[in-house]
C-alpha atoms as a PDB file:
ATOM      1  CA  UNK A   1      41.925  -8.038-144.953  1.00  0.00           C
ATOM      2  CA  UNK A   2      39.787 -10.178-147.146  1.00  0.00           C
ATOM      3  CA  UNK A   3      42.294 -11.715-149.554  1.00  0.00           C
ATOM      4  CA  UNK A   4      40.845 -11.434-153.233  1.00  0.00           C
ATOM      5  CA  UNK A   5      42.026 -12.431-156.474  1.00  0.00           C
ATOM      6  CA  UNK A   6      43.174  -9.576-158.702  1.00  0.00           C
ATOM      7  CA  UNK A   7      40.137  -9.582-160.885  1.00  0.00           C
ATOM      8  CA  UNK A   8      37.639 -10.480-158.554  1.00  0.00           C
ATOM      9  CA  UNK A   9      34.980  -8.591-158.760  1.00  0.00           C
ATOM     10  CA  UNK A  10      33.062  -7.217-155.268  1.00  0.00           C
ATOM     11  CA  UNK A  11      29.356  -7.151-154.819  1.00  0.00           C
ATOM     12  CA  UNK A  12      26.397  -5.465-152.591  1.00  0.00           C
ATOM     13  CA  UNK A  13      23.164  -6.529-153.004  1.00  0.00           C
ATOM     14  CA  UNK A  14      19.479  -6.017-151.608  1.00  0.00           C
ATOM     15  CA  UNK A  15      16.529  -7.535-152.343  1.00  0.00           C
ATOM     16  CA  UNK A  16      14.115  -6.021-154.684  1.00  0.00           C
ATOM     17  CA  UNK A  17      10.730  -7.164-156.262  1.00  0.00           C
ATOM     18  CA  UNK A  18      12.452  -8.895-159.188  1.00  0.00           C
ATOM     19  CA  UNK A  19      14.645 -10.906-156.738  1.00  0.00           C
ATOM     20  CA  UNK A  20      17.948  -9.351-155.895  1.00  0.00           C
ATOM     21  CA  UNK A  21      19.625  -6.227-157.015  1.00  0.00           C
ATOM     22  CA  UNK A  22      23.652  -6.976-157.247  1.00  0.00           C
ATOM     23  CA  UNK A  23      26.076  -3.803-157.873  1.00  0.00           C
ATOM     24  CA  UNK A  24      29.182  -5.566-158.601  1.00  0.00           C
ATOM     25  CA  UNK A  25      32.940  -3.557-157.971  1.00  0.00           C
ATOM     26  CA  UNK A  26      36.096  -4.334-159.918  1.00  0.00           C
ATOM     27  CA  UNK A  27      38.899  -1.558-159.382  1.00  0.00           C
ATOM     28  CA  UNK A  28      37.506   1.177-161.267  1.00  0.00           C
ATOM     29  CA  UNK A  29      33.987  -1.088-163.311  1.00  0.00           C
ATOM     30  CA  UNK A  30      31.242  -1.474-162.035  1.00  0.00           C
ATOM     31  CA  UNK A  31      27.878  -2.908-163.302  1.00  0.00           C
ATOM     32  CA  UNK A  32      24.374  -3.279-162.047  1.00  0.00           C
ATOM     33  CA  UNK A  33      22.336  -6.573-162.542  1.00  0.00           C
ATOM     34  CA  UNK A  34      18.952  -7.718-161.304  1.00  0.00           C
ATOM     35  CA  UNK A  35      18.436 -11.632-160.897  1.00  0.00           C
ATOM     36  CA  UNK A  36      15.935 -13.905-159.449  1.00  0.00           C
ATOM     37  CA  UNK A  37      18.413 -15.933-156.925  1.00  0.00           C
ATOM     38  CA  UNK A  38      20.888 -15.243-155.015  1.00  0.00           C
ATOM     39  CA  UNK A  39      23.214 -17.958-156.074  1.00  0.00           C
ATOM     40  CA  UNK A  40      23.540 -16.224-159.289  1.00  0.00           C
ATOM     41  CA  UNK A  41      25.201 -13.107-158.022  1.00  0.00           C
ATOM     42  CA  UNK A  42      26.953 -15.092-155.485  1.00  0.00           C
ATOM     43  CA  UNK A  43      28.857 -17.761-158.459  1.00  0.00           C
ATOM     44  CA  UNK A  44      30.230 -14.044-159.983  1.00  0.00           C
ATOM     45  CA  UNK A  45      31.374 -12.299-157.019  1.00  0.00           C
ATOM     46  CA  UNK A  46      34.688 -13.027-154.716  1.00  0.00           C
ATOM     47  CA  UNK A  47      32.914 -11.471-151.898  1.00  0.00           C
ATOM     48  CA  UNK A  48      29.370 -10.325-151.210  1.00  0.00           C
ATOM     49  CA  UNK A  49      27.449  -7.833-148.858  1.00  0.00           C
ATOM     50  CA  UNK A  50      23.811  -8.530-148.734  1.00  0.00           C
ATOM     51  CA  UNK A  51      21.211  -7.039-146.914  1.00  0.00           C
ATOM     52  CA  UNK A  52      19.669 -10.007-145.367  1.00  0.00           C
ATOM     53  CA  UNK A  53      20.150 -11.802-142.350  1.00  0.00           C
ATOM     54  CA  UNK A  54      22.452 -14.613-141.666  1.00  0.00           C
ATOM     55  CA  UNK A  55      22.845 -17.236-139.600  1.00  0.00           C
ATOM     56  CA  UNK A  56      19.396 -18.395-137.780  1.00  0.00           C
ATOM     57  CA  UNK A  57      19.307 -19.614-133.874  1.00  0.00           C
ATOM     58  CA  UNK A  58      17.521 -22.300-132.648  1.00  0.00           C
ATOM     59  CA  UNK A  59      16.013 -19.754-130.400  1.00  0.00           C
ATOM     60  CA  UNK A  60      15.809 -16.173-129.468  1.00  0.00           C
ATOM     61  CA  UNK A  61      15.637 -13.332-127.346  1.00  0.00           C
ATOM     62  CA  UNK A  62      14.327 -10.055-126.845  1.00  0.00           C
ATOM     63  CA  UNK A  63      14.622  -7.953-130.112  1.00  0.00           C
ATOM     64  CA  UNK A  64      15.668 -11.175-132.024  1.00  0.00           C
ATOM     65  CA  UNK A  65      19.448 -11.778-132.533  1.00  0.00           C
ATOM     66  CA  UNK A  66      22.118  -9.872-130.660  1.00  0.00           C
ATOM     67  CA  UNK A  67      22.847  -8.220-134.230  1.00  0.00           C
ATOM     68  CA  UNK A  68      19.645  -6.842-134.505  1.00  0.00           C
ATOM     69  CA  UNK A  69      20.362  -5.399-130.681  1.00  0.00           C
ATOM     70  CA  UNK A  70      23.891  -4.258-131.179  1.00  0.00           C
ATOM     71  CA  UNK A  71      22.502  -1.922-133.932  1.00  0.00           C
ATOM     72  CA  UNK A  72      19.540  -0.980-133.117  1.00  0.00           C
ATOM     73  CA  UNK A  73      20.398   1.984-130.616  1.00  0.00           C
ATOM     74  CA  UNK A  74      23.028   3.517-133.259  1.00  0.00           C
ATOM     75  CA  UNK A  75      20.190   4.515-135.701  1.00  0.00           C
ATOM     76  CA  UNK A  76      17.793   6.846-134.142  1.00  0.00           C
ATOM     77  CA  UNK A  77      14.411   6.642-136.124  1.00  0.00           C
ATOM     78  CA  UNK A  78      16.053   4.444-138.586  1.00  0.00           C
ATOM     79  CA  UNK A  79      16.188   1.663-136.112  1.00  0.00           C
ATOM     80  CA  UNK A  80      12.864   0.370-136.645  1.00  0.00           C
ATOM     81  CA  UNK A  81      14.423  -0.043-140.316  1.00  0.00           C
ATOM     82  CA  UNK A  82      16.123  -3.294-138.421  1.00  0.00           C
ATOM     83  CA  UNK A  83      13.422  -6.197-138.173  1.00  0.00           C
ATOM     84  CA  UNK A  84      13.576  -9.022-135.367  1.00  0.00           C
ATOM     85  CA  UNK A  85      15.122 -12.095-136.893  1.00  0.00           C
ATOM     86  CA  UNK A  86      13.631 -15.331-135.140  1.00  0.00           C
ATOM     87  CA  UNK A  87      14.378 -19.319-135.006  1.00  0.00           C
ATOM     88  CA  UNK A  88      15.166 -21.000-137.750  1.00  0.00           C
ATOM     89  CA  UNK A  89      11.741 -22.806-137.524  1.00  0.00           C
ATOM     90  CA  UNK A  90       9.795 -20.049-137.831  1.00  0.00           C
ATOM     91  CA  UNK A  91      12.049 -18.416-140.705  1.00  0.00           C
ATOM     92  CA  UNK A  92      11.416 -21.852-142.979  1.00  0.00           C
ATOM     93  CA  UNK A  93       7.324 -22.136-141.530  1.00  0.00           C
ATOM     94  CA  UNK A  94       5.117 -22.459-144.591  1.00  0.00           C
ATOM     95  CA  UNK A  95       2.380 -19.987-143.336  1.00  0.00           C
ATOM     96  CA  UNK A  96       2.657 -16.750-141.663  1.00  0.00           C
ATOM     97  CA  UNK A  97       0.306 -18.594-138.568  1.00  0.00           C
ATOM     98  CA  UNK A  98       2.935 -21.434-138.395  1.00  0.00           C
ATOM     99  CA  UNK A  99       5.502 -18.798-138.317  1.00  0.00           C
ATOM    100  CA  UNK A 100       4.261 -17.264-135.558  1.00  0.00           C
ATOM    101  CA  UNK A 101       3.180 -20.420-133.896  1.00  0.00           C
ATOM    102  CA  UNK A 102       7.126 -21.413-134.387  1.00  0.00           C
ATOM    103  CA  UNK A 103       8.625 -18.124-132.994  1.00  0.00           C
ATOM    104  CA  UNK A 104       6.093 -17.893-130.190  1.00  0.00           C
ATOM    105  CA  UNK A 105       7.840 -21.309-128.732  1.00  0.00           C
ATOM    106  CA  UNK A 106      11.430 -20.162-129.561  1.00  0.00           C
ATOM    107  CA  UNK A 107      11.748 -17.417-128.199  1.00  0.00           C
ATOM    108  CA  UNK A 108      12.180 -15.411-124.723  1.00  0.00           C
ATOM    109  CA  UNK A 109       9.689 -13.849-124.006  1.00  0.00           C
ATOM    110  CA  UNK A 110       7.403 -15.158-126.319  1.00  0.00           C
ATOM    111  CA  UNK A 111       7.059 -13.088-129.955  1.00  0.00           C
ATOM    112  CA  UNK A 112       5.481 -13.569-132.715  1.00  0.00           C
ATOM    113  CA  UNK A 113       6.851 -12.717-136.369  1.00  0.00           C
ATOM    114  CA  UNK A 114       6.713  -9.272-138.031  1.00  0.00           C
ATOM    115  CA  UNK A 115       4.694  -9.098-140.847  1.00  0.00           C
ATOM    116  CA  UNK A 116       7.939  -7.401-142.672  1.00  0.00           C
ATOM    117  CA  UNK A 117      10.130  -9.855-141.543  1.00  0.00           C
ATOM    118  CA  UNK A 118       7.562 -13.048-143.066  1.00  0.00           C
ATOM    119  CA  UNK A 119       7.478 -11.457-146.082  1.00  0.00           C
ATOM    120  CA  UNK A 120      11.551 -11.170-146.617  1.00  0.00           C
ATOM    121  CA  UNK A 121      11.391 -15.017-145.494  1.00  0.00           C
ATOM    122  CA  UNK A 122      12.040 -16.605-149.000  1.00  0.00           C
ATOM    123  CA  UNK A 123      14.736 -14.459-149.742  1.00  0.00           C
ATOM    124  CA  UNK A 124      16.161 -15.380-146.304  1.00  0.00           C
ATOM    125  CA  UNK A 125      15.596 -19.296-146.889  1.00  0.00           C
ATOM    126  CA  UNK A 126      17.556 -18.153-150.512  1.00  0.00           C
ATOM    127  CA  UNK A 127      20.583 -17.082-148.871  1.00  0.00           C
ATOM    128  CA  UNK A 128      20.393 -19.336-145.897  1.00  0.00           C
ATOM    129  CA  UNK A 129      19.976 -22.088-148.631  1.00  0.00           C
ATOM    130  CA  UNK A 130      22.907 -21.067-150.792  1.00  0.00           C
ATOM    131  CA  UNK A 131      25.205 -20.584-147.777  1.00  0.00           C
ATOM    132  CA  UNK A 132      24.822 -24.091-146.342  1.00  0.00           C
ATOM    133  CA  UNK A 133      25.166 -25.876-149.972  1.00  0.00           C
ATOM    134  CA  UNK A 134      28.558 -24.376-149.912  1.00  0.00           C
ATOM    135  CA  UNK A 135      31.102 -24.474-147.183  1.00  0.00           C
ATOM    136  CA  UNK A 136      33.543 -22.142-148.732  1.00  0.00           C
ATOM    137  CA  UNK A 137      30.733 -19.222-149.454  1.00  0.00           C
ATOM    138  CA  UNK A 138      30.138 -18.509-146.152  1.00  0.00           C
ATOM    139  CA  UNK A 139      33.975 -17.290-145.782  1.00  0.00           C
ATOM    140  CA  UNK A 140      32.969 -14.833-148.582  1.00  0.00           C
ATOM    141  CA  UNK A 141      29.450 -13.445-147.896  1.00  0.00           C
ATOM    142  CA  UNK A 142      28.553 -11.174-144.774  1.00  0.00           C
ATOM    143  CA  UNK A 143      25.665  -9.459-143.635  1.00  0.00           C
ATOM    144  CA  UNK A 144      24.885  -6.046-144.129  1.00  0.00           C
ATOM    145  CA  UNK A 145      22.592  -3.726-143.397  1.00  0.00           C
ATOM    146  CA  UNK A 146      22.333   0.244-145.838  1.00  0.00           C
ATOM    147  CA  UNK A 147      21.126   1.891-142.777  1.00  0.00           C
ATOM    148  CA  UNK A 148      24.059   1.087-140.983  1.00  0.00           C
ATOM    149  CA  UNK A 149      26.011   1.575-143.839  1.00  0.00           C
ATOM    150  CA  UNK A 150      24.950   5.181-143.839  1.00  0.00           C
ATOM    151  CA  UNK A 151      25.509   5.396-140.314  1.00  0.00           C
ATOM    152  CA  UNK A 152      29.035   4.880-141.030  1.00  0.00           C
ATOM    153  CA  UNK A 153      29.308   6.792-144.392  1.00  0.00           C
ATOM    154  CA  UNK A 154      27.572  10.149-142.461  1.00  0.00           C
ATOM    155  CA  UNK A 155      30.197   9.863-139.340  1.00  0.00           C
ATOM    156  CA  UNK A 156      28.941   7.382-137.251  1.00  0.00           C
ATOM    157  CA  UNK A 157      25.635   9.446-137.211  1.00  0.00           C
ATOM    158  CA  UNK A 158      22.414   8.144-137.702  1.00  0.00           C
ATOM    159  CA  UNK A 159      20.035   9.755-140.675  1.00  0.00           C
ATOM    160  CA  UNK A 160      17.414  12.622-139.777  1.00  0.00           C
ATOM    161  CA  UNK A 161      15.636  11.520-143.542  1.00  0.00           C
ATOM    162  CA  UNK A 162      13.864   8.541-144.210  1.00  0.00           C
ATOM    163  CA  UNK A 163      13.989   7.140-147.749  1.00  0.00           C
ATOM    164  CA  UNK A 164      10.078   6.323-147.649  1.00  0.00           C
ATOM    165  CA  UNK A 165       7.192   7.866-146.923  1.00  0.00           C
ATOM    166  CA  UNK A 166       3.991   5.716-146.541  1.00  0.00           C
ATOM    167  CA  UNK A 167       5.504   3.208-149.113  1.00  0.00           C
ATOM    168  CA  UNK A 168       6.695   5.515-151.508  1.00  0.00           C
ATOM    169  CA  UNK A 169       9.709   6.765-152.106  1.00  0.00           C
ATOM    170  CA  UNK A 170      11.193  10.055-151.030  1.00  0.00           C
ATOM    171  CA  UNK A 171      13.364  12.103-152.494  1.00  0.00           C
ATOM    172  CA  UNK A 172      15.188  14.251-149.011  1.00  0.00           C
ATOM    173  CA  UNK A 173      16.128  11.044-148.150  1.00  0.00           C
ATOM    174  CA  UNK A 174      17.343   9.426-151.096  1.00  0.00           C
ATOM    175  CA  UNK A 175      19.485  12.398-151.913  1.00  0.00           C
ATOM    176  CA  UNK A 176      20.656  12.789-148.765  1.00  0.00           C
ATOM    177  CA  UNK A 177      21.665   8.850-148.976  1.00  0.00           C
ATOM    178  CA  UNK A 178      23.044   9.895-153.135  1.00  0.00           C
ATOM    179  CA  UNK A 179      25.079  12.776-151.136  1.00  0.00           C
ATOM    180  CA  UNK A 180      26.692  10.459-148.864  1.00  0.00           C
ATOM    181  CA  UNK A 181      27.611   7.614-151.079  1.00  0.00           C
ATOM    182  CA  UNK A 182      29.294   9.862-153.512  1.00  0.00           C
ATOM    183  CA  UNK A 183      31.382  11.579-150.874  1.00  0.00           C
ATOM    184  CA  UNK A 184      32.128   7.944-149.993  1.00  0.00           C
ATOM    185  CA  UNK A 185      34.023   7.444-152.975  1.00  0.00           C
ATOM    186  CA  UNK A 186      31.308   6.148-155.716  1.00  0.00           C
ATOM    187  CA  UNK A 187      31.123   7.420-158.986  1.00  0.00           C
ATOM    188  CA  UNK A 188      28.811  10.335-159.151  1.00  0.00           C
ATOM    189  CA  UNK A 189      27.214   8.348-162.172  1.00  0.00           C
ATOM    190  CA  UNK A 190      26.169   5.544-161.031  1.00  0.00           C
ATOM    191  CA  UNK A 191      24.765   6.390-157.824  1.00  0.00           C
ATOM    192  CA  UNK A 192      22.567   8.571-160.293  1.00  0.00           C
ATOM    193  CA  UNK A 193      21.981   6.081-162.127  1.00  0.00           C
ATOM    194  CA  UNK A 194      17.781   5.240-163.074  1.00  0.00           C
ATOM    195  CA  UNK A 195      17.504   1.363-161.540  1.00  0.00           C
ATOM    196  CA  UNK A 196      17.030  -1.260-163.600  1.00  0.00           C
ATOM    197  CA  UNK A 197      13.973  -2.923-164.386  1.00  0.00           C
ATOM    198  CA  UNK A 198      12.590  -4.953-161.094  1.00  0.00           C
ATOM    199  CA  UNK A 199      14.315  -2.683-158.679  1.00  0.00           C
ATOM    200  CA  UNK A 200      13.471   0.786-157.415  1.00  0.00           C
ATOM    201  CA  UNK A 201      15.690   3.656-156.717  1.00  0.00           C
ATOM    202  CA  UNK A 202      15.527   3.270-152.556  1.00  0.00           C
ATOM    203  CA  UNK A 203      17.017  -0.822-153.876  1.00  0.00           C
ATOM    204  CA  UNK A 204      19.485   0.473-155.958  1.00  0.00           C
ATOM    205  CA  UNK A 205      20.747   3.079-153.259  1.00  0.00           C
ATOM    206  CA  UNK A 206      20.334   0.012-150.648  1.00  0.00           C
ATOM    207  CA  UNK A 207      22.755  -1.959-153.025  1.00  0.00           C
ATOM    208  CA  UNK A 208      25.317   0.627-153.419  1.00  0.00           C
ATOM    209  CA  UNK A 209      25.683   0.751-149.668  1.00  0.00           C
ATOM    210  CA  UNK A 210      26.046  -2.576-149.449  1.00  0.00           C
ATOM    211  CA  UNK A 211      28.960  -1.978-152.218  1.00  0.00           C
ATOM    212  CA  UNK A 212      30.562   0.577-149.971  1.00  0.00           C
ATOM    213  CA  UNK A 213      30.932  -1.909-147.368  1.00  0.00           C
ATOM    214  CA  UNK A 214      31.985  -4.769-149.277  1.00  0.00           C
ATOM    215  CA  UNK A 215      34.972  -2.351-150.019  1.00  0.00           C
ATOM    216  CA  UNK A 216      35.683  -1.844-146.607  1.00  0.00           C
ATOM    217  CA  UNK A 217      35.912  -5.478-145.737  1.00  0.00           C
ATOM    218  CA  UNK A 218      37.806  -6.381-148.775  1.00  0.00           C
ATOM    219  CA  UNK A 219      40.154  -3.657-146.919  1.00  0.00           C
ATOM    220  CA  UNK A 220      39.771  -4.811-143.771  1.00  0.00           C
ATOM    221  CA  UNK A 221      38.457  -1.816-142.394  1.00  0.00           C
ATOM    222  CA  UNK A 222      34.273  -2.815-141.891  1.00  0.00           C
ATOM    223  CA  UNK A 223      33.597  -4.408-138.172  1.00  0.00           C
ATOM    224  CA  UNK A 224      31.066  -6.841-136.703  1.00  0.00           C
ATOM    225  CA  UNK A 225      28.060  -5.683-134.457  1.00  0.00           C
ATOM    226  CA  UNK A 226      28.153  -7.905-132.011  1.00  0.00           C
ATOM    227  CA  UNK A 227      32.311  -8.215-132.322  1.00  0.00           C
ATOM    228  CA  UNK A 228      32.682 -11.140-131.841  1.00  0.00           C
ATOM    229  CA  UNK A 229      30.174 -12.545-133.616  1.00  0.00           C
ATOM    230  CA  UNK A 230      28.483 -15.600-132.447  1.00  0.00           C
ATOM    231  CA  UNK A 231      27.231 -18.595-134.586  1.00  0.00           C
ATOM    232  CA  UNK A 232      24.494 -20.695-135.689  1.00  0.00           C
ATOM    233  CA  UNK A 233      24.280 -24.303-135.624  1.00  0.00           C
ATOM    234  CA  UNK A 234      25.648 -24.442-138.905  1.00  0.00           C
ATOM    235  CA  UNK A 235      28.183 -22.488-137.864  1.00  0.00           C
ATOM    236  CA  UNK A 236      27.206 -19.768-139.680  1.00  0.00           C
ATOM    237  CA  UNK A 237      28.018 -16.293-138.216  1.00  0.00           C
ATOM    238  CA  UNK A 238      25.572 -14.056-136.755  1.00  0.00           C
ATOM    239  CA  UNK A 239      26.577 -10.134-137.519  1.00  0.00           C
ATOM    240  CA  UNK A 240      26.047  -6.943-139.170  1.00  0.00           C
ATOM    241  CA  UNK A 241      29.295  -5.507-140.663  1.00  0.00           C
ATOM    242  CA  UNK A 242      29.718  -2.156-141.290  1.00  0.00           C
END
């Protein structure tokens, strides 16, 4: 157990194309912000699930990090939902050709970067960034991942409905993922909730998950994939909790 002042509030958040959706948890409140950095919903929240990597190795193996590997084979089609993190040199390249230039001599066998995972890059840095200016947030903030959380939410079972389809949202999955977070224990109303501006309803949904998780470490209940986790050289820890 994660021990939390009384009104210390709990937060999920994703990243969305305003910067980062944060749905914070206090007992029975909750509230739903958008902000442009990170540090902004971290400074209001005693602890934090985000869906973003953290912790970046110097260099990396097949499929990325062993988070990325633990999880991978628990979510069916969903799996390609979990993108290859690489070095820390590539992640903080300038260009997506010096990114790939970076990863292509850090890792074993040699991979280039995603596309998807370049593009999430400054939001990594932002986290990454915050994490390391701090040496008390990083007992406080752990890595997520929705999918996963809805693994765990629909028994351990991964989901037969994605919650896009060619870029656009849709809706089997999304109310298959509303279904499952309200039998998880969140209020009917705000997982109906519209988003707020600079989010869209798959972020929102993504954030709540993250929520639902950063209840079940504050309980002590939520494990590591890999368990135990290993860490970075800035000793920052390297796992997906759910």
């Amino acid at each position: 157990m994660i021990p939390i002042a009384k009104d210390g509030w709990l937060a999920g958040i994703d990243g969305c194309p305003a910067g980062w959706i944060a749905a914070f948890m206090r007992g029975g409140e909750f509230r739903i912000e958008v902000v442009p950095r990170f540090a902004e919903a971290l400074a209001k929240a005693a602890l934090v699930a985000v869906d973003i990597p953290i912790g970046l190795p110097e260099h990396t193996g097949h499929g990325g990090r062993a988070a990325e590997n633990a999880v991978r084979p628990l979510l069916g089609t969903r799996q390609s939902s979990v993108f290859s993190v690489p070095s820390r040199r590539a992640v903080y390249a300038e260009s997506y050709a010096q990114a790939c230039a970076a990863a292509l001599e850090t890792s074993v066998p040699p991979r280039k970067v995603s596309k998807q995972l370049f593009n999430i890059a400054p939001k990594i840095r932002d986290v990454d960034t915050a994490l390391r200016a701090d040496p008390n947030a990083g007992g406080r903030v752990f890595e997520v991942h929705p999918e996963l959380a809805f693994w765990r939410l629909n028994g351990e079972r991964a989901l037969d409905e994605p919650k896009k389809v060619k870029s656009r949202c849709y809706e089997p999955g999304l109310a298959l993922r509303r279904a499952l977070l309200i039998g998880g224990g969140l209020p009917e109303a705000l997982v109906n909730a519209a988003p707020p501006k600079g989010a869209g309803a798959d972020d929102l949904l993504d954030a709540l998950a993250c929520l639902w998780v950063a209840g079940r470490l504050a309980r002590g209940e939520a494990r590591p994939f890999p368990d135990p986790p290993p860490r970075d050289p800035f000793g920052l820890p390297m796992a997906i909790w759910a």
